[in-house]
N, C-alpha and C. Protein backbone atom coordinates (compact mmCIF):
# COMPACT_ATOMS: atom_id res chain seq x y z
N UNK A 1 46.94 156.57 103.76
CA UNK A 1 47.33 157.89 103.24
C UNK A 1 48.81 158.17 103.53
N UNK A 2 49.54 158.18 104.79
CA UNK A 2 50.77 158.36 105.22
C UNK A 2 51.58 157.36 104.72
N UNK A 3 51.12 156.41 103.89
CA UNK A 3 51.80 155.31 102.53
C UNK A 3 51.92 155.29 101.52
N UNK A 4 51.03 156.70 100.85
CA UNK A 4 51.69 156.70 99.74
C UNK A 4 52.59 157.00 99.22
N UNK A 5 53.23 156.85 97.87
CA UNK A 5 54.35 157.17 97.40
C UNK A 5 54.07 157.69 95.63
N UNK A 6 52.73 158.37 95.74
CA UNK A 6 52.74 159.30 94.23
C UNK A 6 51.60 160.19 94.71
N UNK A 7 51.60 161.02 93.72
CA UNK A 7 50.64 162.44 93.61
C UNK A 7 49.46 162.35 93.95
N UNK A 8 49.18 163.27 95.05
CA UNK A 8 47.41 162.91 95.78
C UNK A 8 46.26 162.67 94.74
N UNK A 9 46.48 163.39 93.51
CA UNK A 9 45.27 163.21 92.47
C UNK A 9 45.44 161.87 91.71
N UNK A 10 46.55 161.36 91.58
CA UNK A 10 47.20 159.42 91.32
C UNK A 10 46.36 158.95 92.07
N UNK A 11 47.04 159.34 93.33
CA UNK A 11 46.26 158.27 94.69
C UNK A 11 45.04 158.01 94.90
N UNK A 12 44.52 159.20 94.46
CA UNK A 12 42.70 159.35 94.25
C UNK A 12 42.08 158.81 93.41
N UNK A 13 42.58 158.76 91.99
CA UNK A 13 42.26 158.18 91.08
C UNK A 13 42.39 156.55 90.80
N UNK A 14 43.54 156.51 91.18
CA UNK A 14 43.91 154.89 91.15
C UNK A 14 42.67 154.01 92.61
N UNK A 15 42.92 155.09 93.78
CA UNK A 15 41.85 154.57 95.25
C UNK A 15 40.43 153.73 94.23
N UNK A 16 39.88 155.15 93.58
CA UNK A 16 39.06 154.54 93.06
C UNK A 16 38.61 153.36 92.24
N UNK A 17 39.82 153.25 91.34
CA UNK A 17 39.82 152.10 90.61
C UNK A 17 39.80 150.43 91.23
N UNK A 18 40.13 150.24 92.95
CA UNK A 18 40.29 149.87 93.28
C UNK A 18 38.47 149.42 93.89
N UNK A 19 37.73 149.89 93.52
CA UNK A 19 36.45 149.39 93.37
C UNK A 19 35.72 149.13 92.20
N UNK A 20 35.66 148.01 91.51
CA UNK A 20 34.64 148.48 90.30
C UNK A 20 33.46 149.17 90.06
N UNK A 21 32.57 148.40 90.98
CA UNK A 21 30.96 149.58 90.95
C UNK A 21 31.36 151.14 91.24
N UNK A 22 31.99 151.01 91.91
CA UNK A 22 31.91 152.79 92.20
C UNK A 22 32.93 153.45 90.79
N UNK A 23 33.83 152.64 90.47
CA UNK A 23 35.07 152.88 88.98
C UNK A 23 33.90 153.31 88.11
N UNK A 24 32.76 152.48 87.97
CA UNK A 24 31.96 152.62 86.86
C UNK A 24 30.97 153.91 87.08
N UNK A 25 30.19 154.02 88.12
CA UNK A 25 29.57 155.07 88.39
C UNK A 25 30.01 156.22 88.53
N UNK A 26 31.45 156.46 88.15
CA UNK A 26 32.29 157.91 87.99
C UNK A 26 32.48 157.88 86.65
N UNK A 27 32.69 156.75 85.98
CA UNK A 27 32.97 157.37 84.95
C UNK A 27 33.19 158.07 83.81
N UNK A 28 31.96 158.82 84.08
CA UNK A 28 31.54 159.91 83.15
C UNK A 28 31.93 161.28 84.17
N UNK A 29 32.06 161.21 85.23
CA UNK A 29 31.86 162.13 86.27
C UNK A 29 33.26 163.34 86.17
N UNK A 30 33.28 164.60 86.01
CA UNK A 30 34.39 165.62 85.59
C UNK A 30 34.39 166.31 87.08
N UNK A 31 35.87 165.89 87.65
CA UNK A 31 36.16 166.43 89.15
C UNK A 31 36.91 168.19 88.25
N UNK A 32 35.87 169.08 89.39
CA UNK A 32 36.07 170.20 89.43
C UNK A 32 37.23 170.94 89.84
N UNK A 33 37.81 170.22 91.24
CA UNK A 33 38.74 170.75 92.03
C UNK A 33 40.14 169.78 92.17
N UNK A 34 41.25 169.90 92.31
CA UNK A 34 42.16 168.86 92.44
C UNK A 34 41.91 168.36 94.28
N UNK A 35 42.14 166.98 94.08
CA UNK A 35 42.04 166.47 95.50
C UNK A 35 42.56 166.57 97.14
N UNK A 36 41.54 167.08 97.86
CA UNK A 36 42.73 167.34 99.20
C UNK A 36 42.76 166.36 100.00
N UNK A 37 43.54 166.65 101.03
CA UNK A 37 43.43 165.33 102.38
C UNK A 37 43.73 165.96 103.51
N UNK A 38 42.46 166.08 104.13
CA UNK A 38 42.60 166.75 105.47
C UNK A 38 42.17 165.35 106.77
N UNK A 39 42.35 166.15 107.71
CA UNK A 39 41.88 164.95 109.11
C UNK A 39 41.54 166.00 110.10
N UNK A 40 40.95 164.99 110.75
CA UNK A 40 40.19 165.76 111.80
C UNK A 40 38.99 166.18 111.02
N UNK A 41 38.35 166.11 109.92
CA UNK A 41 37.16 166.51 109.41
C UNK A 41 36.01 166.06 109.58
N UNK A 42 35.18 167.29 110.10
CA UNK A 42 33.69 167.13 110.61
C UNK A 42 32.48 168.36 110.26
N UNK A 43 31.35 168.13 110.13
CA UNK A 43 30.58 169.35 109.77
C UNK A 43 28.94 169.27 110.16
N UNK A 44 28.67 170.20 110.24
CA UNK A 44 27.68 170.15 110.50
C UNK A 44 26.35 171.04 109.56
N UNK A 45 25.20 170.76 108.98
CA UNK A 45 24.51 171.59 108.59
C UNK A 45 23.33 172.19 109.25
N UNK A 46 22.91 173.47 109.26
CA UNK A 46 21.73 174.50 110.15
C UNK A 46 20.93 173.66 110.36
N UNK A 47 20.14 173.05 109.73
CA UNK A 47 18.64 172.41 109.48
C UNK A 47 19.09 170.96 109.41
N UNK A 48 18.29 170.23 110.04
CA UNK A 48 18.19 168.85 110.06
C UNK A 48 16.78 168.15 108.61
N UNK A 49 15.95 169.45 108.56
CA UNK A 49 14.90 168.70 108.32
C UNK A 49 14.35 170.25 107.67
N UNK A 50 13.34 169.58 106.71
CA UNK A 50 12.38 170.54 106.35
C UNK A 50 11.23 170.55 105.57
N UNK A 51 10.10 171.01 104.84
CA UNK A 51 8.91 170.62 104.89
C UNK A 51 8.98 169.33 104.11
N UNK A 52 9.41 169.30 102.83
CA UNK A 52 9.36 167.67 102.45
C UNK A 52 10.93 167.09 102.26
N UNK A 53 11.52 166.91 103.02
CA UNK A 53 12.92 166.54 103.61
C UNK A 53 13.50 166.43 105.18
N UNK A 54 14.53 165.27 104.94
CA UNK A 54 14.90 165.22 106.37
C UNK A 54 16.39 164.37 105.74
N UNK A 55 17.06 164.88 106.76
CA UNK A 55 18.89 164.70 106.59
C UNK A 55 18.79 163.67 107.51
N UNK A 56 19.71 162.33 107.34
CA UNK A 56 19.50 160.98 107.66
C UNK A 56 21.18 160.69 107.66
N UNK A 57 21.85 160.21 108.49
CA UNK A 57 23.34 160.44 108.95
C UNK A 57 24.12 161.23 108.45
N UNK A 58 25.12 160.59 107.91
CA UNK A 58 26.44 161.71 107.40
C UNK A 58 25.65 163.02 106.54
N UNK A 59 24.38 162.77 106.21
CA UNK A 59 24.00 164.15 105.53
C UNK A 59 23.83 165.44 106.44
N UNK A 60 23.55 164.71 107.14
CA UNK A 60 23.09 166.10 108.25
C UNK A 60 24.82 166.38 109.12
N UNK A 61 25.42 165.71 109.32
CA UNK A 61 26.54 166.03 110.11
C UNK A 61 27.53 164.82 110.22
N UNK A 62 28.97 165.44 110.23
CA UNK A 62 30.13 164.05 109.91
C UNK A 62 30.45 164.44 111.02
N UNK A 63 30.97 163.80 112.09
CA UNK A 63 32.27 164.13 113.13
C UNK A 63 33.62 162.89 113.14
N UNK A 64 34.47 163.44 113.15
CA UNK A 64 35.78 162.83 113.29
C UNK A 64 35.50 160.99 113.77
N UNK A 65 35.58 160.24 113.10
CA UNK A 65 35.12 158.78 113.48
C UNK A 65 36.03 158.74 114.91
N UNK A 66 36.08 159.35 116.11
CA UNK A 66 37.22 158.34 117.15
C UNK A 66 36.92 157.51 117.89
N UNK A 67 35.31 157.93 118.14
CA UNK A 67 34.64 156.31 118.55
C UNK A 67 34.10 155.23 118.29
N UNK A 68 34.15 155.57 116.58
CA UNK A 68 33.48 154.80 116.01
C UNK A 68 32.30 154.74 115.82
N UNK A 69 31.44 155.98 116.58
CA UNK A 69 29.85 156.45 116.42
C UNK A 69 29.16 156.61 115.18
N UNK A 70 29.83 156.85 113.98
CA UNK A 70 29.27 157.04 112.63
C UNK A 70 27.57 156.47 112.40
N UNK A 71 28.25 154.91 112.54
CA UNK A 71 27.58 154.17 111.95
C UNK A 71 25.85 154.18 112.89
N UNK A 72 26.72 153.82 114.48
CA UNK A 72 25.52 153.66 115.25
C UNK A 72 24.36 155.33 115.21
N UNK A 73 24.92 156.27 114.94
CA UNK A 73 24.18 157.26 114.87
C UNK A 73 23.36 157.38 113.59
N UNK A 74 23.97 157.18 112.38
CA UNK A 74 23.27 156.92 111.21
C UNK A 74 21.98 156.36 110.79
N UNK A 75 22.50 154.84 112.23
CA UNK A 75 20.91 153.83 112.20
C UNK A 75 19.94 154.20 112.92
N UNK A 76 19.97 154.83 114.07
CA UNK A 76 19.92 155.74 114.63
C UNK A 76 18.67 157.13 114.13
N UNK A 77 19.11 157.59 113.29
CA UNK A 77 18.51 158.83 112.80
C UNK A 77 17.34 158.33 111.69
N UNK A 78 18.14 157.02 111.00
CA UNK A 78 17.28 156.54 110.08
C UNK A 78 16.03 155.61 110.53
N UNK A 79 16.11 155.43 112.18
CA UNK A 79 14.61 154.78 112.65
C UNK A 79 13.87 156.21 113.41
N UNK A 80 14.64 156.85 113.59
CA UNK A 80 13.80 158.15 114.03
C UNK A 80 13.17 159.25 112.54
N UNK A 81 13.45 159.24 111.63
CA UNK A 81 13.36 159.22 110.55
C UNK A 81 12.16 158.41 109.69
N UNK A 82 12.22 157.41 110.02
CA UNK A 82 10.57 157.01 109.37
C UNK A 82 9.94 156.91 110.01
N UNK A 83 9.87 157.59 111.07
CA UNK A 83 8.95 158.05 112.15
C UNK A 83 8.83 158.94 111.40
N UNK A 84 8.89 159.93 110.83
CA UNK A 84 8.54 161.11 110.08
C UNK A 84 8.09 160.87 108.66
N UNK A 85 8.75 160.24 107.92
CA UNK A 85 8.39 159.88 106.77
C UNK A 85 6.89 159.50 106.90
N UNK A 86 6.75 158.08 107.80
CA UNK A 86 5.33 157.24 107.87
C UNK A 86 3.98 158.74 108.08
N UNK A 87 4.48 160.04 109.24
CA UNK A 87 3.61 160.33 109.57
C UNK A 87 3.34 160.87 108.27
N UNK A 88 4.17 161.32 107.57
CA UNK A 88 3.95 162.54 106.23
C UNK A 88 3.05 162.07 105.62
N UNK A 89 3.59 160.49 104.95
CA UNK A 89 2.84 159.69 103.93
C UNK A 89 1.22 159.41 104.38
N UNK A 90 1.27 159.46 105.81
CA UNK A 90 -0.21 158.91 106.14
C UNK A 90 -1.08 160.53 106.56
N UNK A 91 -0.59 161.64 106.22
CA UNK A 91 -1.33 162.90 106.37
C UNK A 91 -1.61 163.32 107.92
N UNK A 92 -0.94 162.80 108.83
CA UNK A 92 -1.62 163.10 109.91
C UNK A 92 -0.43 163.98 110.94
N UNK A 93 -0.90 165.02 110.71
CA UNK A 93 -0.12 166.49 110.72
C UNK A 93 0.32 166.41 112.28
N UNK A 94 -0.35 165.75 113.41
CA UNK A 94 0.19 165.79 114.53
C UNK A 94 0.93 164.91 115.17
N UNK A 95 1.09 163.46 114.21
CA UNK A 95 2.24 163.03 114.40
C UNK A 95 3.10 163.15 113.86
N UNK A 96 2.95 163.92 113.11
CA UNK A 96 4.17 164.38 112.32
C UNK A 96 5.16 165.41 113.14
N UNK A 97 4.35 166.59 113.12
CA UNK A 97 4.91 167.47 114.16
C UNK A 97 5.77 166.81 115.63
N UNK A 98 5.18 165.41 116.12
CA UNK A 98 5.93 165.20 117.14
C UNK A 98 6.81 163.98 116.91
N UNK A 99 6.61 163.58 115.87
CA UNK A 99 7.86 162.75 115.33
C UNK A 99 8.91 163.73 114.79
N UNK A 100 8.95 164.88 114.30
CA UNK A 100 10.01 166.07 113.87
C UNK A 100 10.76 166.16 114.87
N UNK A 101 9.68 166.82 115.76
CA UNK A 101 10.70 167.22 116.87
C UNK A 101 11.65 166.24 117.83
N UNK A 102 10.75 164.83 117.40
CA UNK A 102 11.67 163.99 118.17
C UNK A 102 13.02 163.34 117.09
N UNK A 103 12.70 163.63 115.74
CA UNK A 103 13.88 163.55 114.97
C UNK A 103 14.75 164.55 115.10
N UNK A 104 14.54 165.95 115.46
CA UNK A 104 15.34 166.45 115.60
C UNK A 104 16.00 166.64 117.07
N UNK A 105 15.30 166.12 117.92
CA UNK A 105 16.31 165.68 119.43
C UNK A 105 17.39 164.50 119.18
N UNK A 106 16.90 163.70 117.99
CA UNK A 106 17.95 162.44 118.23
C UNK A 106 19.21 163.26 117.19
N UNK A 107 19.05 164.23 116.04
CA UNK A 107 20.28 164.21 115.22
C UNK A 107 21.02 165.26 115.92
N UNK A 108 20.59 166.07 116.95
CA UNK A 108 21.15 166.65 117.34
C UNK A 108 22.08 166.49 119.02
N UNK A 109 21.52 165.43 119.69
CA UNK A 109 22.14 164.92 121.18
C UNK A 109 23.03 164.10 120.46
N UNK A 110 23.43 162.92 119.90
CA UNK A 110 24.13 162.40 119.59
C UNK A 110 25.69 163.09 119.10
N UNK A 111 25.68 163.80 117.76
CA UNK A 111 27.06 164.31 117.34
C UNK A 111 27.32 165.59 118.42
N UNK A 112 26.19 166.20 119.50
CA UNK A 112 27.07 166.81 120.59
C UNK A 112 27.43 166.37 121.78
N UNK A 113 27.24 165.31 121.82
CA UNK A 113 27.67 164.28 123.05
C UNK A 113 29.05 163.67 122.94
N UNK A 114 28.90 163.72 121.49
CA UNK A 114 30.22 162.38 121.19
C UNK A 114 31.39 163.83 120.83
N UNK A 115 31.14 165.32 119.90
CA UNK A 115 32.19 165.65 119.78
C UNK A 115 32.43 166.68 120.35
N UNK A 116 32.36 166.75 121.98
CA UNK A 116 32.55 167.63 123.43
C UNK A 116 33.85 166.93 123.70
N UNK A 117 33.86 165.03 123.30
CA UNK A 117 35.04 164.26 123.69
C UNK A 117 36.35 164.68 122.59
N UNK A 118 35.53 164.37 121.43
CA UNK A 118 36.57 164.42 120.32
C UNK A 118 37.30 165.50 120.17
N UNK A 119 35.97 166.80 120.04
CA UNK A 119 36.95 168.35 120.26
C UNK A 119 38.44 168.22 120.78
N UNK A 120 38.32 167.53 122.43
CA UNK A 120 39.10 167.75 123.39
C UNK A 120 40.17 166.21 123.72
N UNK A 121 39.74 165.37 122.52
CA UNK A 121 40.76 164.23 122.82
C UNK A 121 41.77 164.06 123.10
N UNK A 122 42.43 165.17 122.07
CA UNK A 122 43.75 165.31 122.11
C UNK A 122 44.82 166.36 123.44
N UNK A 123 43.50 167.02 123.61
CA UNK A 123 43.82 167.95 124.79
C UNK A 123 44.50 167.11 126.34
N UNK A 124 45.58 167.88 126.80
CA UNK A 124 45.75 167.29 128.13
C UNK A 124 45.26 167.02 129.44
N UNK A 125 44.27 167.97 129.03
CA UNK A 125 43.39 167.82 130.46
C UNK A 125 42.76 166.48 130.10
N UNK A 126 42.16 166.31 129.39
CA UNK A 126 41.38 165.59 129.27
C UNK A 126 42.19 163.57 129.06
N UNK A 127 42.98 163.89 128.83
CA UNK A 127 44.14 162.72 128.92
C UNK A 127 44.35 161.71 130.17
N UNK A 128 44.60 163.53 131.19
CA UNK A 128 44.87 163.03 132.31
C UNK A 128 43.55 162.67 133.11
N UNK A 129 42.69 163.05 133.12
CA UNK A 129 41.47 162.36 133.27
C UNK A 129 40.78 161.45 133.10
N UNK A 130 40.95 160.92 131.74
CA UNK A 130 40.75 159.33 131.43
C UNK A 130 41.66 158.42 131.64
N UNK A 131 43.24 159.05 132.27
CA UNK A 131 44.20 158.12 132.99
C UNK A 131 43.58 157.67 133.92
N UNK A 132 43.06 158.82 135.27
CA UNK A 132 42.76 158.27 136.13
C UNK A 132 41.03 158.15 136.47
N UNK A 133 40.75 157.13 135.90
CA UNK A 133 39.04 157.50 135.95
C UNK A 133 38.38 157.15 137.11
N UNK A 134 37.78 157.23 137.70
CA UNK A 134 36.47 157.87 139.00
C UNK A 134 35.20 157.11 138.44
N UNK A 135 34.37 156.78 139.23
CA UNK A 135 33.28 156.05 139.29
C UNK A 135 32.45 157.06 140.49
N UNK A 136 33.01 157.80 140.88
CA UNK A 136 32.57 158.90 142.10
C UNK A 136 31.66 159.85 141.02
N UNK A 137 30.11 160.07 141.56
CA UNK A 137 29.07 160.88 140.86
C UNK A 137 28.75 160.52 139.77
N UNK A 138 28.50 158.75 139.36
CA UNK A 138 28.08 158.42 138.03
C UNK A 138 28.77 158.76 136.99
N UNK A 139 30.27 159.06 136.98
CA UNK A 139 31.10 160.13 135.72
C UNK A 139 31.27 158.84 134.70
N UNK A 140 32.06 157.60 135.33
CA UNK A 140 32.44 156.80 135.00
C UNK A 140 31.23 156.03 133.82
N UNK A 141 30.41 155.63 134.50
CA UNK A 141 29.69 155.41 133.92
C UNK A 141 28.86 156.08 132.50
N UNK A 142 28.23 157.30 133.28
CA UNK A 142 27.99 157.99 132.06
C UNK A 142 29.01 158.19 130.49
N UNK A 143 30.42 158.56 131.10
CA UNK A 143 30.90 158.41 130.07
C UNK A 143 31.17 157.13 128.99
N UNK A 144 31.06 156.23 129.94
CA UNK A 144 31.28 154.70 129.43
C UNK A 144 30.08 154.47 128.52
N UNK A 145 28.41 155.05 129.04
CA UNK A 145 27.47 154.84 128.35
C UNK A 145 27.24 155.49 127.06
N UNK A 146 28.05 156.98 126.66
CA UNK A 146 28.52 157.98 125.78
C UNK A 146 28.85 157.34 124.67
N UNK A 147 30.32 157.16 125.00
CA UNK A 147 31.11 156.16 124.33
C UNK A 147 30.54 154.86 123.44
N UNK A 148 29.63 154.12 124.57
CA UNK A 148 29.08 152.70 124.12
C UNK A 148 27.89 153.17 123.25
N UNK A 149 27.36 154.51 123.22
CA UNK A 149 26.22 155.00 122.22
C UNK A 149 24.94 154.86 122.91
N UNK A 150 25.33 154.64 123.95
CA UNK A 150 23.56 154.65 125.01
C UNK A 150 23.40 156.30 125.26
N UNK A 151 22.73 156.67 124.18
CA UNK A 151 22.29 157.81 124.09
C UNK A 151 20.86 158.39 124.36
N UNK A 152 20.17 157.02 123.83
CA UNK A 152 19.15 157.37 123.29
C UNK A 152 18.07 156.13 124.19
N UNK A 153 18.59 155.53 125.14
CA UNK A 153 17.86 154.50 125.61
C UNK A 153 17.43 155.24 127.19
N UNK A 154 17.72 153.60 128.23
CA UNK A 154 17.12 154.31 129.30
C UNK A 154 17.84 155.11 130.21
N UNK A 155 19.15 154.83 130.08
CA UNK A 155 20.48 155.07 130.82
C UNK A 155 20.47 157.03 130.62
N UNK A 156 20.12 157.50 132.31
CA UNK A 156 20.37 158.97 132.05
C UNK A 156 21.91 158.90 132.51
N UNK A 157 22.65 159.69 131.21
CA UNK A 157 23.36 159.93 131.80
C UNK A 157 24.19 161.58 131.62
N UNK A 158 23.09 162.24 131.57
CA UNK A 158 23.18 163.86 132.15
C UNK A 158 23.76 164.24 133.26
N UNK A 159 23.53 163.74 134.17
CA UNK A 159 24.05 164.44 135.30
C UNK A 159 25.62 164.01 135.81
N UNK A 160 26.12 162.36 135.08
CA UNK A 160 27.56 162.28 135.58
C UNK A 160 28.33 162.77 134.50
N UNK A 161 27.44 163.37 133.24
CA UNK A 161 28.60 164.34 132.13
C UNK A 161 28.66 165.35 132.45
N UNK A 162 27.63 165.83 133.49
CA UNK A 162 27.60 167.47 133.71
C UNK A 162 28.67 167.46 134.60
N UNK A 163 29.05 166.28 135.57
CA UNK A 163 29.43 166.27 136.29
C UNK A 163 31.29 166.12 136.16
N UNK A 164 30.99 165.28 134.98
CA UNK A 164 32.42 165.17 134.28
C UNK A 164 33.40 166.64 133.64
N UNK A 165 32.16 166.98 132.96
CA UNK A 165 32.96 168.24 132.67
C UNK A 165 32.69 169.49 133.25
N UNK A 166 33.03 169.72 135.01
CA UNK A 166 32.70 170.37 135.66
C UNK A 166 34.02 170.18 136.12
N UNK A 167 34.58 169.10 136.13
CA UNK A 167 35.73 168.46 137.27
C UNK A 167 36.65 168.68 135.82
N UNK A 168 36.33 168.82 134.25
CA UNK A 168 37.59 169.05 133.41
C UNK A 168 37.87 170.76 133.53
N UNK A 169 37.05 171.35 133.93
CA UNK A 169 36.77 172.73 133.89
C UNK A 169 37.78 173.38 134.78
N UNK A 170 37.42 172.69 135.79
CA UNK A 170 37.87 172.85 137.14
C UNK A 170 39.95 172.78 136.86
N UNK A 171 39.95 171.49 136.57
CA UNK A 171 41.54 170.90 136.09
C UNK A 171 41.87 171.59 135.17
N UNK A 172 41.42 172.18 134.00
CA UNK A 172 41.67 173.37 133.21
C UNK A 172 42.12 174.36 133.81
N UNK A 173 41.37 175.22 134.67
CA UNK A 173 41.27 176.08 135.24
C UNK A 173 43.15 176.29 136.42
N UNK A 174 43.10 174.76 136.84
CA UNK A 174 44.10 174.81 137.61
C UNK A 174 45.91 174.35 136.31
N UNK A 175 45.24 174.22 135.61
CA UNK A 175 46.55 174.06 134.41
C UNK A 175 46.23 174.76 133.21
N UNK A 176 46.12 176.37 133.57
CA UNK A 176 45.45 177.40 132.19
C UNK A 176 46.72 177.06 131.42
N UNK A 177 47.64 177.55 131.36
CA UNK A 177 48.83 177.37 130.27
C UNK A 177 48.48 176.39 129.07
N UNK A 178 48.70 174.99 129.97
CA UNK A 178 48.56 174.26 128.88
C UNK A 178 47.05 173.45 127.95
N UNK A 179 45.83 174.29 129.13
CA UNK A 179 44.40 173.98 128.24
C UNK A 179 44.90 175.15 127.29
N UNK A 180 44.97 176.55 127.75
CA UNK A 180 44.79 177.27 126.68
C UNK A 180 45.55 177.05 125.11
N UNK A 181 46.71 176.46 125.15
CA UNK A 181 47.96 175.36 124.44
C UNK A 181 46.80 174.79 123.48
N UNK A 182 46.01 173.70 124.42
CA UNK A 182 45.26 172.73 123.44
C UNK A 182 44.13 173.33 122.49
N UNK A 183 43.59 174.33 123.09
CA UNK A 183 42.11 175.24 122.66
C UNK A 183 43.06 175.93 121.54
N UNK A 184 43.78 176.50 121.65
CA UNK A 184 44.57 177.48 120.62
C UNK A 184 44.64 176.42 119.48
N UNK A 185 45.57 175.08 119.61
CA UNK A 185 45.61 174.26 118.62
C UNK A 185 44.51 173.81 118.02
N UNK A 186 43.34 173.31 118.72
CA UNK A 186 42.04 172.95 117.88
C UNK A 186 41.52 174.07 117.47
N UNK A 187 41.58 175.25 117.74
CA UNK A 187 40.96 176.68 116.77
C UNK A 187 41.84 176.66 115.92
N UNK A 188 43.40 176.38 115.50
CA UNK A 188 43.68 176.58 114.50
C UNK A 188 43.33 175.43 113.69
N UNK A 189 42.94 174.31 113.73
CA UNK A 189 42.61 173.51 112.62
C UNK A 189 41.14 173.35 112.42
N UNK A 190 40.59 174.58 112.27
CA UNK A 190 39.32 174.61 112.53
C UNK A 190 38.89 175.58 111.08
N UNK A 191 38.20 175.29 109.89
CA UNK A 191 38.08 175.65 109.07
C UNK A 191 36.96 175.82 108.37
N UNK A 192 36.71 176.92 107.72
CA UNK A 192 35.02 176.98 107.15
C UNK A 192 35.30 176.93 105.64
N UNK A 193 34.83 175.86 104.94
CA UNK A 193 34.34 174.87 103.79
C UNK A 193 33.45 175.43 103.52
N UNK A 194 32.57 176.26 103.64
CA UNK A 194 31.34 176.21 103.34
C UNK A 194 30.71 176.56 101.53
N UNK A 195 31.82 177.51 100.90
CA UNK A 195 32.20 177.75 100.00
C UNK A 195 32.64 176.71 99.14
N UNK A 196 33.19 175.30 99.66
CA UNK A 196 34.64 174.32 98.47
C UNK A 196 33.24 174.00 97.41
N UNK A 197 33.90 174.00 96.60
CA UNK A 197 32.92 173.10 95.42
C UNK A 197 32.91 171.85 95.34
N UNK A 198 31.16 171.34 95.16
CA UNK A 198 31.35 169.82 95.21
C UNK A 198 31.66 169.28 93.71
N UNK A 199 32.21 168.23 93.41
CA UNK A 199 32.09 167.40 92.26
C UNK A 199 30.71 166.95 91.36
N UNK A 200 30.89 166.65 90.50
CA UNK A 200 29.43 166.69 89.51
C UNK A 200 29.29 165.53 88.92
N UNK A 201 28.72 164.81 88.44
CA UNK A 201 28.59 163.87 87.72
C UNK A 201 27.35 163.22 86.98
């Protein structure tokens, strides 16, 4: 993006051409809105799931790729996910009910685990903290297991994140100026879409 050298709706148009299958499957398709380019873009929707539906990665929620979690959360949702499907199809209303709820523990621990970091990546507290990292109260670890996407296995690691961001709280607290600096900046690039119109085709 920071390479091009013609008009974002060029760039968009030509991007595309630069795939055939997808060139072809637009091409009847009439874009509503002229093209933007934002970063830092992430979202989330109310409901994960509902009586004959269930939101299965990027549908249910995008966060900023910085760890690269996309993908592993996606696969992720989509084996917790036909855990729900199977119970629907086979009528049996009480595994269903507890395959839901356990689909909706996995789409929801994951994108708030990973974007507590991302929120605050850019922030200084949090900089100087992953300069100097600690293995003191499981922090190290837990966060390492965060990161690596051991979310969902055997590895608890609740208590060295609670523990982690207790000790960023704390370092906040003792450098208000410049957390409040970083919090001010991520509220201003913080925007409600909820309204943009999608494309049609």
């Amino acid at each position: 993006m920071k390479a091009r050298d013609k008009a974002l709706r060029e760039y968009f148009l030509d991007t595309i051409q630069l795939l055939p299958p997808l060139a072809d499957r637009l091409k009847d398709a009439e874009m509503v809105e002229e093209p933007t380019a934002t970063g830092n873009y992430s979202y989330q929707m109310d409901e994960c799931q509902g009586e004959n539906y269930i939101l299965v990665g990027d549908a249910y929620t995008f966060i900023d790729p910085m760890f690269s979690s996309g993908v592993m959360l996606a696969m992720n949702s989509g084996f917790a996910g036909s855990d729900v499907v199977d119970a629907k199809l086979r009528g049996d209303k009480a595994a269903e009910a507890k395959a839901r709820e356990r689909f909706d523990h996995v789409m929801r621990i994951g994108p708030r685990e990973f974007s507590w970091f991302i929120y605050r990546v850019t922030n200084p507290m949090l900089r100087e903290l992953f300069m100097f990292p600690s293995d003191r109260w499981g922090m190290k670890k837990a966060i390492l297991s965060v990161l690596a996407g051991d979310l969902f296995g055997e590895t608890d690691v609740k208590p060295g994140l609670r523990r982690f961001r207790m000790i960023y709280y704390i370092f906040s607290l003792g450098h208000l100026r410049a957390a409040l600096k970083g919090w001010r900046r991520r509220m201003s690039n913080i925007r409600d879409d909820s309204d943009m119109p999608m494309s049609r085709g």
